[in-house]
Protein backbone atom coordinates (compact mmCIF):
# COMPACT_ATOMS: atom_id res chain seq x y z
CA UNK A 1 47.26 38.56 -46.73
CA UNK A 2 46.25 39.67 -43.58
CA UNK A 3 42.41 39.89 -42.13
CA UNK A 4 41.04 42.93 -41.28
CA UNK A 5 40.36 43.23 -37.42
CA UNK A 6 41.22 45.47 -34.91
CA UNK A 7 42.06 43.36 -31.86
CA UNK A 8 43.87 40.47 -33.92
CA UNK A 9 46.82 40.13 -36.67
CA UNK A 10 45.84 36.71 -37.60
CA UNK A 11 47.22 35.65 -41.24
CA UNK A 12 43.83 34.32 -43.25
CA UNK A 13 46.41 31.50 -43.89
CA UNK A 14 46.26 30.33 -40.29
CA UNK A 15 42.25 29.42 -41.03
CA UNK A 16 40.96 25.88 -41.61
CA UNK A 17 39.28 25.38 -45.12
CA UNK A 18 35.41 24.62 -44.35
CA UNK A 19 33.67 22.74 -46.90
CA UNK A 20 29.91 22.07 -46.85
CA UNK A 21 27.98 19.22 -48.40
CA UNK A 22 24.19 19.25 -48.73
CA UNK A 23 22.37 16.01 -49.09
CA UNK A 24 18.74 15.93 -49.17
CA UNK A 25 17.28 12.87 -47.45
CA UNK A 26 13.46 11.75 -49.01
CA UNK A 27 11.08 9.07 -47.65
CA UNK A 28 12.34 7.26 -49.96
CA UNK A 29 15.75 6.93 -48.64
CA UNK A 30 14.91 4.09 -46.44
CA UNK A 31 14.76 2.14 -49.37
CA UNK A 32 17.79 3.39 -51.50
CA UNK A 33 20.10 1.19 -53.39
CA UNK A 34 22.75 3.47 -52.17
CA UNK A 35 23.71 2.12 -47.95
CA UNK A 36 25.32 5.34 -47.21
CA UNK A 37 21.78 6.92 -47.92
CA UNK A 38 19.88 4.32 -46.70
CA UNK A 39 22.41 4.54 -42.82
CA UNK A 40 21.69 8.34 -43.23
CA UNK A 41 18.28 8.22 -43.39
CA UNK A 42 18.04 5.78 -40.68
CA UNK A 43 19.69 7.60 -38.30
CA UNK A 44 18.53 10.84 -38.96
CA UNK A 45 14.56 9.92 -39.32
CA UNK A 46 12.88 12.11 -36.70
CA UNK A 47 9.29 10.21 -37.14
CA UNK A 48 10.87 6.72 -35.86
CA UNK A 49 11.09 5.86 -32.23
CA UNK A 50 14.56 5.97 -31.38
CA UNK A 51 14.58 2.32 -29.97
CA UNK A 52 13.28 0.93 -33.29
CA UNK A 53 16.29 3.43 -34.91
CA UNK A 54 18.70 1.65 -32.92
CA UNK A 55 17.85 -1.85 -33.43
CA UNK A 56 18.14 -1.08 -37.49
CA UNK A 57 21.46 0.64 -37.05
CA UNK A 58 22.99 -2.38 -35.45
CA UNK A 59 21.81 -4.41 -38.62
CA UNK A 60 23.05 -2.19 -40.90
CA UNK A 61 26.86 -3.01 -42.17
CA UNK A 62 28.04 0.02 -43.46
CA UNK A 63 31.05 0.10 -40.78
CA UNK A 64 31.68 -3.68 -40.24
């Protein structure tokens, strides 16, 4: 099946599958059971100094 475009013939084969996941991070995240929540959390929390954010991630042992 071909994609509908006037300066290309690009097969819709020839694309890369994209798949999104949504995960909604809490205050409460810090202190989830689950580490992969917790390391998100962490390292996306916008209200702690980055230097403090840091020093936790090097504790953390999700990828040790």
């Amino acid at each position: 099946m071909e994609i509908a475009s006037d300066s290309s013939n690009t097969l819709r084969e020839d694309y890369d599958k994209l798949e999104t996941v949504v995960i909604t991070l809490n205050e409460d995240g810090l202190q989830s059971e689950n580490e992969l929540i917790r390391y998100l959390s962490l390292l996306l929390n916008k209200e702690m100094p980055v230097e403090q954010r840091e020093k936790e991630l090097e504790k953390t042992t999700i990828f040790k």
